[in-house]
N, C-alpha and C. Protein backbone atom coordinates (compact mmCIF):
# COMPACT_ATOMS: atom_id res chain seq x y z
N UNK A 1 -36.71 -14.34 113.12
CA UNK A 1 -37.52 -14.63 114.29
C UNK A 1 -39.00 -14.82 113.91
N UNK A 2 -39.16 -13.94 113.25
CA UNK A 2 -41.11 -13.86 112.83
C UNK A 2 -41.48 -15.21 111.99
N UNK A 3 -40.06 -15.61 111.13
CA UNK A 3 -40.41 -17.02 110.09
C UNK A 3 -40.38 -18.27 111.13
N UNK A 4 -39.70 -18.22 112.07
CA UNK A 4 -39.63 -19.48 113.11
C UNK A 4 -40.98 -19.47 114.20
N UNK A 5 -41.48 -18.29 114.34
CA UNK A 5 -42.71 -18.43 115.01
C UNK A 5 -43.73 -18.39 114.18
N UNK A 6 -43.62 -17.91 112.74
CA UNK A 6 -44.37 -18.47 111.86
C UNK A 6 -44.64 -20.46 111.53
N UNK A 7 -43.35 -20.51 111.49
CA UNK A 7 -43.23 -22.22 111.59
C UNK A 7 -43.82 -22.61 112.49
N UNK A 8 -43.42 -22.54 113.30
CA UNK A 8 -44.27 -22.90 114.65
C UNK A 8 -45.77 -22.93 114.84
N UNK A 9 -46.24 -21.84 114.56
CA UNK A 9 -47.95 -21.32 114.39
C UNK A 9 -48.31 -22.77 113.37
N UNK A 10 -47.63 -22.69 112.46
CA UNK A 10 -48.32 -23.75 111.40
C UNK A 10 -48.00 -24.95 111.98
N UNK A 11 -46.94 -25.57 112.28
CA UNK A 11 -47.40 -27.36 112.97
C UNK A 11 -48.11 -27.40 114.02
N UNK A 12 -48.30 -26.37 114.97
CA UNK A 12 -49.56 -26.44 116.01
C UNK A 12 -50.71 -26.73 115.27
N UNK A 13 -51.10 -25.95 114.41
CA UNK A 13 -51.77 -26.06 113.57
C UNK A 13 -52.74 -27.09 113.16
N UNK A 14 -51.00 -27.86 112.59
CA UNK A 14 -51.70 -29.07 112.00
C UNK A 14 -51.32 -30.75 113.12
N UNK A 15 -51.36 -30.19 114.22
CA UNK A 15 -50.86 -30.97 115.63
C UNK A 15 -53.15 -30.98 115.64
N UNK A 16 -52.82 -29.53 116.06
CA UNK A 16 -54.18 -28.92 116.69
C UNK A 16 -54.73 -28.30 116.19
N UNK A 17 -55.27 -28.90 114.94
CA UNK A 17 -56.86 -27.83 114.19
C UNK A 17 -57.44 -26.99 114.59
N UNK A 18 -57.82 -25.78 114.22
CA UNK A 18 -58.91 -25.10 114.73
C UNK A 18 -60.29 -25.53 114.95
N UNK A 19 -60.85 -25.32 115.90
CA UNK A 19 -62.25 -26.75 115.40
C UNK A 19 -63.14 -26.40 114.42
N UNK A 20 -63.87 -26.94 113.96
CA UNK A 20 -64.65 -26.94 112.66
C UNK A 20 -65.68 -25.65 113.49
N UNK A 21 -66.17 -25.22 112.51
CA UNK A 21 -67.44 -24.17 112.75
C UNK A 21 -68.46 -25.31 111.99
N UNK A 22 -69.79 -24.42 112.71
CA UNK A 22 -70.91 -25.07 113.03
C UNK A 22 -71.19 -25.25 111.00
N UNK A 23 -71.79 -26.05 110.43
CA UNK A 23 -72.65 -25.56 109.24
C UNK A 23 -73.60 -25.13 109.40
N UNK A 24 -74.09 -24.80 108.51
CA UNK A 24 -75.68 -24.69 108.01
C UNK A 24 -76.38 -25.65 107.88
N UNK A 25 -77.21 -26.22 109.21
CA UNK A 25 -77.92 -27.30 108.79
C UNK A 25 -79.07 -27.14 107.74
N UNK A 26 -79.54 -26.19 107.56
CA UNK A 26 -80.85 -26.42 106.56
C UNK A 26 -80.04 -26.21 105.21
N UNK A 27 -79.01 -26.56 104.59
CA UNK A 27 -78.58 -26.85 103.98
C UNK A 27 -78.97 -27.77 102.89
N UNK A 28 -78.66 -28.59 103.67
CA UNK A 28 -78.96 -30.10 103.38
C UNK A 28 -79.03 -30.62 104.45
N UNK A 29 -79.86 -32.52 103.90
CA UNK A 29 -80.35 -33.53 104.75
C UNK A 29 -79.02 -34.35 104.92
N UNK A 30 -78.10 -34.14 104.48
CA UNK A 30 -76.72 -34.73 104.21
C UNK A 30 -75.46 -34.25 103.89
N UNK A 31 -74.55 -34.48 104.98
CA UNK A 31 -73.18 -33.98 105.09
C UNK A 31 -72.15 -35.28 104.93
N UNK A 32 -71.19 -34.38 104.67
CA UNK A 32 -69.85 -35.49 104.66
C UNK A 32 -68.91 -34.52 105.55
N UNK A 33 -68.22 -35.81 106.45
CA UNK A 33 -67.03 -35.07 107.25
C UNK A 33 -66.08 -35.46 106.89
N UNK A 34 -65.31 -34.25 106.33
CA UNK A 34 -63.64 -33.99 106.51
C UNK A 34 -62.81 -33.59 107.36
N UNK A 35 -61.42 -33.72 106.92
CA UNK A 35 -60.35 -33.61 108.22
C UNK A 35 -59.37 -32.73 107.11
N UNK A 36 -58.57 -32.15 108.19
CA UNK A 36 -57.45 -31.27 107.47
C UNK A 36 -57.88 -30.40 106.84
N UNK A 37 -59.16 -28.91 106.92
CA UNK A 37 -59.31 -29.33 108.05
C UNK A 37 -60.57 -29.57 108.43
N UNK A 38 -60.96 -29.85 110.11
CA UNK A 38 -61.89 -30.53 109.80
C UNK A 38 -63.28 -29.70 109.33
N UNK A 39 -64.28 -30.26 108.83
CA UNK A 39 -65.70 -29.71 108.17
C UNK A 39 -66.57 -30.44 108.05
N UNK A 40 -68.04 -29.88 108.34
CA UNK A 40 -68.73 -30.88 107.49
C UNK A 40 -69.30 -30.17 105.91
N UNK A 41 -69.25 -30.48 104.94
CA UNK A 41 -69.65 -30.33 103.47
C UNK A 41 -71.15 -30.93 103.61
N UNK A 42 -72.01 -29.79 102.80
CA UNK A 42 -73.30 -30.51 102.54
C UNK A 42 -73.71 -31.36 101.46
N UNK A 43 -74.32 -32.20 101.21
CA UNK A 43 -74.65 -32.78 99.59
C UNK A 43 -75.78 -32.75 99.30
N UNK A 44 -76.27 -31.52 98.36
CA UNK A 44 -77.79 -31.14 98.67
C UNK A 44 -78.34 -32.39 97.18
N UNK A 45 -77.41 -33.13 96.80
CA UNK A 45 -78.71 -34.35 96.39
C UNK A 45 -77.73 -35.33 96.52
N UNK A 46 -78.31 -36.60 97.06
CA UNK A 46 -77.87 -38.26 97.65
C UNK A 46 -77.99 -38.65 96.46
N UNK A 47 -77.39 -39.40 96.16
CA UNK A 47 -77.36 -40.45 95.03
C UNK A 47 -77.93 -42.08 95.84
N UNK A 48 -79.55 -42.42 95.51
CA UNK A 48 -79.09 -43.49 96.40
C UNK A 48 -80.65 -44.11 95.62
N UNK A 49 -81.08 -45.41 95.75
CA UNK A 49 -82.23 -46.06 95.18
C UNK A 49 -83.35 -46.52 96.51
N UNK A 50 -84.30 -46.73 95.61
CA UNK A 50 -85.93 -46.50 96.71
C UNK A 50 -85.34 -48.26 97.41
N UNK A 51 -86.19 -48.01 98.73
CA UNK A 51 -85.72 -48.93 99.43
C UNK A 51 -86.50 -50.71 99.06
N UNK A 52 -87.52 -50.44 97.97
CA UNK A 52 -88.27 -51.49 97.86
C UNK A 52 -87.23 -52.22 96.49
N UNK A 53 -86.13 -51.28 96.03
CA UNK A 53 -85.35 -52.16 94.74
C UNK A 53 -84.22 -52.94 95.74
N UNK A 54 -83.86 -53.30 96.86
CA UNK A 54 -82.72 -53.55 97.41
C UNK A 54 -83.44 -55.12 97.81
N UNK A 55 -82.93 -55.96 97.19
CA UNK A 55 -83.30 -57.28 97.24
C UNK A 55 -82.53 -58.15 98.14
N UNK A 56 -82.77 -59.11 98.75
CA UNK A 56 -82.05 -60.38 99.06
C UNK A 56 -81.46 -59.83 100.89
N UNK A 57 -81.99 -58.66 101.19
CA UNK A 57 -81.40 -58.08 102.39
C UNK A 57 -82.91 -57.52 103.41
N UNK A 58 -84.10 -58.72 103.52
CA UNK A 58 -85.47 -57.79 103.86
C UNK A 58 -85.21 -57.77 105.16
N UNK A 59 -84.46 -58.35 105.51
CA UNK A 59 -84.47 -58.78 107.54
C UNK A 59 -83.28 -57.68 108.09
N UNK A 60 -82.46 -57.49 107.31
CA UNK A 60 -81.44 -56.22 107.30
C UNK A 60 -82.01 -55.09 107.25
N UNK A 61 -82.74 -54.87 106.23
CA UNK A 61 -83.67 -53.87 105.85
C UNK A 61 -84.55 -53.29 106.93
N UNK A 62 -84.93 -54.06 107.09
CA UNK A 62 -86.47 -54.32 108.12
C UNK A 62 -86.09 -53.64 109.29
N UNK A 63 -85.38 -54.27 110.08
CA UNK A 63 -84.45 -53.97 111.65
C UNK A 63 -84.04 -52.68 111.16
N UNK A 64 -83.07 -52.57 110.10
CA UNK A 64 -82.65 -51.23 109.87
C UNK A 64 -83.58 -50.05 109.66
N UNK A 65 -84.87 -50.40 109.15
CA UNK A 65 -85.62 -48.83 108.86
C UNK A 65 -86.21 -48.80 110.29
N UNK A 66 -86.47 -49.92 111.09
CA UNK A 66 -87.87 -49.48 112.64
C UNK A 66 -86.38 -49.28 113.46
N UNK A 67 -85.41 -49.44 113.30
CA UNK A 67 -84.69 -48.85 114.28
C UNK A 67 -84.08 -47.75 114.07
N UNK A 68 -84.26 -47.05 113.19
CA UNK A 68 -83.76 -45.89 112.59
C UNK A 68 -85.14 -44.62 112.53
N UNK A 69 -86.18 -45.70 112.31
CA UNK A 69 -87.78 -44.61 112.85
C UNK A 69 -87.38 -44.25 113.91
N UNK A 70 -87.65 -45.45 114.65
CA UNK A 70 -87.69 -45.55 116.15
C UNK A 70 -86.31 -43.76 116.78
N UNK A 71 -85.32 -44.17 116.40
CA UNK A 71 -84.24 -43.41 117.01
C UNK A 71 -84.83 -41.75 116.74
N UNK A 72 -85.25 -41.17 114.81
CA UNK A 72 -85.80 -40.19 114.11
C UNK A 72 -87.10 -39.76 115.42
N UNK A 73 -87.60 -40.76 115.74
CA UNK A 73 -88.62 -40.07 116.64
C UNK A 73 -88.81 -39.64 117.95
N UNK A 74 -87.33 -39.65 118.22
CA UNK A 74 -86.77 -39.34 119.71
C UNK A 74 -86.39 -40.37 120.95
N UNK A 75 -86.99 -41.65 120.36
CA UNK A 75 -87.01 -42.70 121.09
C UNK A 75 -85.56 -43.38 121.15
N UNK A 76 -85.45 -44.49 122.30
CA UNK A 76 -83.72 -44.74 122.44
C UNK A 76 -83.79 -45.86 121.07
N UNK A 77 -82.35 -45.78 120.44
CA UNK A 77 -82.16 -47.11 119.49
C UNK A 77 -81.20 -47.68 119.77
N UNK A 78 -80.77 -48.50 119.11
CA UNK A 78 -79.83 -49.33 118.79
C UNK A 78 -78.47 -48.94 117.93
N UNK A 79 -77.62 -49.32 118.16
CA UNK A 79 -76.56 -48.94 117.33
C UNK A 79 -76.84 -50.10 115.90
N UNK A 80 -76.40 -50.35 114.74
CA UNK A 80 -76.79 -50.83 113.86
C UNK A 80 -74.93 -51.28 113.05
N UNK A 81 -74.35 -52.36 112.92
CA UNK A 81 -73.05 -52.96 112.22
C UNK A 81 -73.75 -53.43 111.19
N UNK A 82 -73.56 -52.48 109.61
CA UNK A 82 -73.81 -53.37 108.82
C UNK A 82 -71.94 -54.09 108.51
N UNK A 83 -72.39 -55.24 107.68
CA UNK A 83 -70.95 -55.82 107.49
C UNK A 83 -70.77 -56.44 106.18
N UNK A 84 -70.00 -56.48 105.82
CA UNK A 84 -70.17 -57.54 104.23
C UNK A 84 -69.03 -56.99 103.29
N UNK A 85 -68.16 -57.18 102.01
CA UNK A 85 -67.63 -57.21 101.31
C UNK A 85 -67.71 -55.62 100.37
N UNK A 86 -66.88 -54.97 100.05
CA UNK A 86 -67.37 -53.53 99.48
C UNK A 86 -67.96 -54.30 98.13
N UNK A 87 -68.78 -53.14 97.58
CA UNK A 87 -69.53 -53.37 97.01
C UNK A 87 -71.44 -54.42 97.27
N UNK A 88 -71.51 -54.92 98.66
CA UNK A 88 -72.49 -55.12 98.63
C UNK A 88 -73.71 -54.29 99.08
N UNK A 89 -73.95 -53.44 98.77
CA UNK A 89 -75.03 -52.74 99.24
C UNK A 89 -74.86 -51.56 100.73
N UNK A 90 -74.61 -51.97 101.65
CA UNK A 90 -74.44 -51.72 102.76
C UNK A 90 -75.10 -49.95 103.02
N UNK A 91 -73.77 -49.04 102.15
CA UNK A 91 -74.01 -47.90 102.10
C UNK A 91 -75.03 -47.30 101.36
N UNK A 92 -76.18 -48.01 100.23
CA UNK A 92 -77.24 -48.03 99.59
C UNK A 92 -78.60 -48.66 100.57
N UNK A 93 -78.10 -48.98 101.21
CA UNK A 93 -79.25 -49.54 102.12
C UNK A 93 -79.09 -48.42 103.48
N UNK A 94 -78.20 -47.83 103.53
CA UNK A 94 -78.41 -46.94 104.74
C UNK A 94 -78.94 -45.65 103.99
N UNK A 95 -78.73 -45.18 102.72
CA UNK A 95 -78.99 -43.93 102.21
C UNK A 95 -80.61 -44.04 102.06
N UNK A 96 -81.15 -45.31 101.44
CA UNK A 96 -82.12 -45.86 101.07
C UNK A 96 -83.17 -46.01 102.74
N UNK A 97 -82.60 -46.17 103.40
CA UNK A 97 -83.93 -46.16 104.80
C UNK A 97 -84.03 -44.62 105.43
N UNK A 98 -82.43 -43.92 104.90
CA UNK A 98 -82.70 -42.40 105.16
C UNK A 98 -83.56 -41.62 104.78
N UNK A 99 -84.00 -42.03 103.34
CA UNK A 99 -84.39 -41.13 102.92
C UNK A 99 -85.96 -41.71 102.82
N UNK A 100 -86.64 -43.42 103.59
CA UNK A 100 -87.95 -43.37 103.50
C UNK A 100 -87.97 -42.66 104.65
N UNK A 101 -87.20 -42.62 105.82
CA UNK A 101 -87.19 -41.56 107.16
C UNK A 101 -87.80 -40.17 106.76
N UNK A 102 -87.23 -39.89 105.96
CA UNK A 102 -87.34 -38.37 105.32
C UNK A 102 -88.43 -38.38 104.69
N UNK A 103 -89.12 -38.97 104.10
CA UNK A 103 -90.77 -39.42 103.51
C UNK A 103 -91.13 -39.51 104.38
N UNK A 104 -91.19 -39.65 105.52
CA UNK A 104 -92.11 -40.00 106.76
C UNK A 104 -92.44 -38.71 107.37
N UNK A 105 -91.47 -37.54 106.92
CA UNK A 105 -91.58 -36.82 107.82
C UNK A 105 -90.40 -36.38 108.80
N UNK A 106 -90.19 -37.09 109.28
CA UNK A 106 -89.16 -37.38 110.50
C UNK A 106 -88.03 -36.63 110.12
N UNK A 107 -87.06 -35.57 110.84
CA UNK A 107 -86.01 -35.20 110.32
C UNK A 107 -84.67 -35.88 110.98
N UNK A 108 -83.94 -35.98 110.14
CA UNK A 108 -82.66 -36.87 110.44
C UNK A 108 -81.89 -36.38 109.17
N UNK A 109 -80.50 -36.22 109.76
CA UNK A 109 -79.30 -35.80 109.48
C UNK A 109 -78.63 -37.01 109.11
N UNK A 110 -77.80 -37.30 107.39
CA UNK A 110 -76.94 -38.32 107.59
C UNK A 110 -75.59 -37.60 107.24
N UNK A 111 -74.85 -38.53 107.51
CA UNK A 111 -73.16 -38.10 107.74
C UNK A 111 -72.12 -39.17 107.40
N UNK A 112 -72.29 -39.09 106.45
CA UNK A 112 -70.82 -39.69 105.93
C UNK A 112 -69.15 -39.56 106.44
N UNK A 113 -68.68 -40.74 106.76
CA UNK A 113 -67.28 -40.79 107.42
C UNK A 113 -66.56 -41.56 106.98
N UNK A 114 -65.45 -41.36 106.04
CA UNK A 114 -64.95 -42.36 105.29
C UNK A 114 -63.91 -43.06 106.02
N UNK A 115 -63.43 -43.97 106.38
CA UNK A 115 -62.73 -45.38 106.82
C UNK A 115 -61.44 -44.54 106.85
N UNK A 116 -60.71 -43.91 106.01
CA UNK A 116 -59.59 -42.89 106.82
C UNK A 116 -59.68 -41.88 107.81
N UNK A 117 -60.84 -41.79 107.91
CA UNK A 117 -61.25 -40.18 108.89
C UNK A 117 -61.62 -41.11 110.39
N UNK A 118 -61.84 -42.20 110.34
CA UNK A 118 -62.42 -43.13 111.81
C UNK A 118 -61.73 -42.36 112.68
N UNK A 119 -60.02 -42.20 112.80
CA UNK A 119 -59.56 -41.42 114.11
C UNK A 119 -59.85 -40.37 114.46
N UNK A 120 -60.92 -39.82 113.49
CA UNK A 120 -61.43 -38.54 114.09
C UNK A 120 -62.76 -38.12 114.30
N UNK A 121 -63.06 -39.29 114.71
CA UNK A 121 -64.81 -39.62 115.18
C UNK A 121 -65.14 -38.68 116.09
N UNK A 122 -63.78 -38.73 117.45
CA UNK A 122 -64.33 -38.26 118.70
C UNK A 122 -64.60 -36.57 118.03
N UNK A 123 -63.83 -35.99 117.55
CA UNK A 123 -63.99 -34.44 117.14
C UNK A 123 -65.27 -34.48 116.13
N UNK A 124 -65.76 -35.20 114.97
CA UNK A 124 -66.66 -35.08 114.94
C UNK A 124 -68.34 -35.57 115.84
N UNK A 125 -68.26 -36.11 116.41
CA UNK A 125 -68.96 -36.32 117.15
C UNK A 125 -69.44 -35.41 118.28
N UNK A 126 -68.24 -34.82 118.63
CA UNK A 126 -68.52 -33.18 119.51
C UNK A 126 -68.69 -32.26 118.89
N UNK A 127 -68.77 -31.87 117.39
CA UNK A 127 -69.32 -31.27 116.55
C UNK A 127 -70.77 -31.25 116.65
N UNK A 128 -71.26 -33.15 116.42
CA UNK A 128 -72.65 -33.37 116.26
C UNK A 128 -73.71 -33.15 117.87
N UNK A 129 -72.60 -33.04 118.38
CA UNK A 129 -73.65 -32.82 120.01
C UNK A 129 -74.06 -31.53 120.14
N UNK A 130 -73.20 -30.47 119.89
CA UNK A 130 -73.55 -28.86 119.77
C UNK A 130 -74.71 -29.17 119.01
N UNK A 131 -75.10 -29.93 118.37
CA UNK A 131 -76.38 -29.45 117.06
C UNK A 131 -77.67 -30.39 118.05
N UNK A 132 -77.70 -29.66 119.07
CA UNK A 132 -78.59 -30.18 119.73
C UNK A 132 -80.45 -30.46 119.29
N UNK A 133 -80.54 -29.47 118.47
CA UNK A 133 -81.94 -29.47 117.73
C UNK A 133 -82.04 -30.80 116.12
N UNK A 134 -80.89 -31.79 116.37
CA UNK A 134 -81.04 -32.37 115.02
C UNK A 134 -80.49 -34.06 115.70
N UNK A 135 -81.09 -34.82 115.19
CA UNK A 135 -80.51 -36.49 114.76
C UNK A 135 -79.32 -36.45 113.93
N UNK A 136 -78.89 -37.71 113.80
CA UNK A 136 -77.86 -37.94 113.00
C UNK A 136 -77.69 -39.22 112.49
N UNK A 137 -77.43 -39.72 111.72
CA UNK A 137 -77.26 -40.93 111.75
C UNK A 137 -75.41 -40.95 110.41
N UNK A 138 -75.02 -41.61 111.42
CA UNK A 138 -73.43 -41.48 110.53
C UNK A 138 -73.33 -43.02 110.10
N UNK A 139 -72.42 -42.96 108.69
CA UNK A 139 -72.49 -43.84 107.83
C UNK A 139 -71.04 -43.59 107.39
């Protein structure tokens, strides 16, 4: 009896996660979210290049850092689709305007979500609303 309601306990389980606990935001300026279960992990150093080496993308660039000030400073923004082929830049150009954000002053949170985890936006995302004292910007 105790092994079948043991069974049981565990596919609820993994039906219905426990929800993530809060992190430590002063951690780090940068988390990654996982699932199974879910978390966010901090990455207390970005791997990423200064935003003046990213060539051939200034109008991408451009829109992308004043709308990403703009949002860092409490003001409403824009949602932002970068798009293009892996390997072109995309995710180097978002780490890269994060972190002149972060030279500015301005505090902002980034968050990594990798392309298998998308179905579980909505749970992280109600994660990121509890953290009412912080920005975010997910990537």
């Amino acid at each position: 009896m105790s092994d079948d309601l043991s069974r049981i306990a565990d596919a609820l389980e993994r039906i219905a996660p426990a929800p993530a606990s809060a992190p430590d935001w002063t951690a780090a300026e940068a988390f990654v979210w996982h699932t199974a279960p879910d978390r966010l992990d901090p990455v207390p150093e970005v791997a990423r290049v200064e935003l003046s080496l990213l060539v051939a993308v200034d109008r991408a660039r451009n829109t992308l850092l004043e709308n990403t000030l703009q949002f860092a400073r409490g003001y409403p923004a824009n949602n932002a689709l970068l798009w293009g082929a892996r390997g072109m830049g995309k995710s180097s150009l978002v780490k890269a305007v994060h972190a002149e954000v972060l030279r500015q002053g301005l505090g902002l949170k980034i968050v990594e979500l990798s392309r298998e985890d998308l179905p579980s936006i909505g749970r992280l995302l109600a994660h990121l609303r509890a953290a009412r004292d912080h920005r975010f910007l997910l990537f």
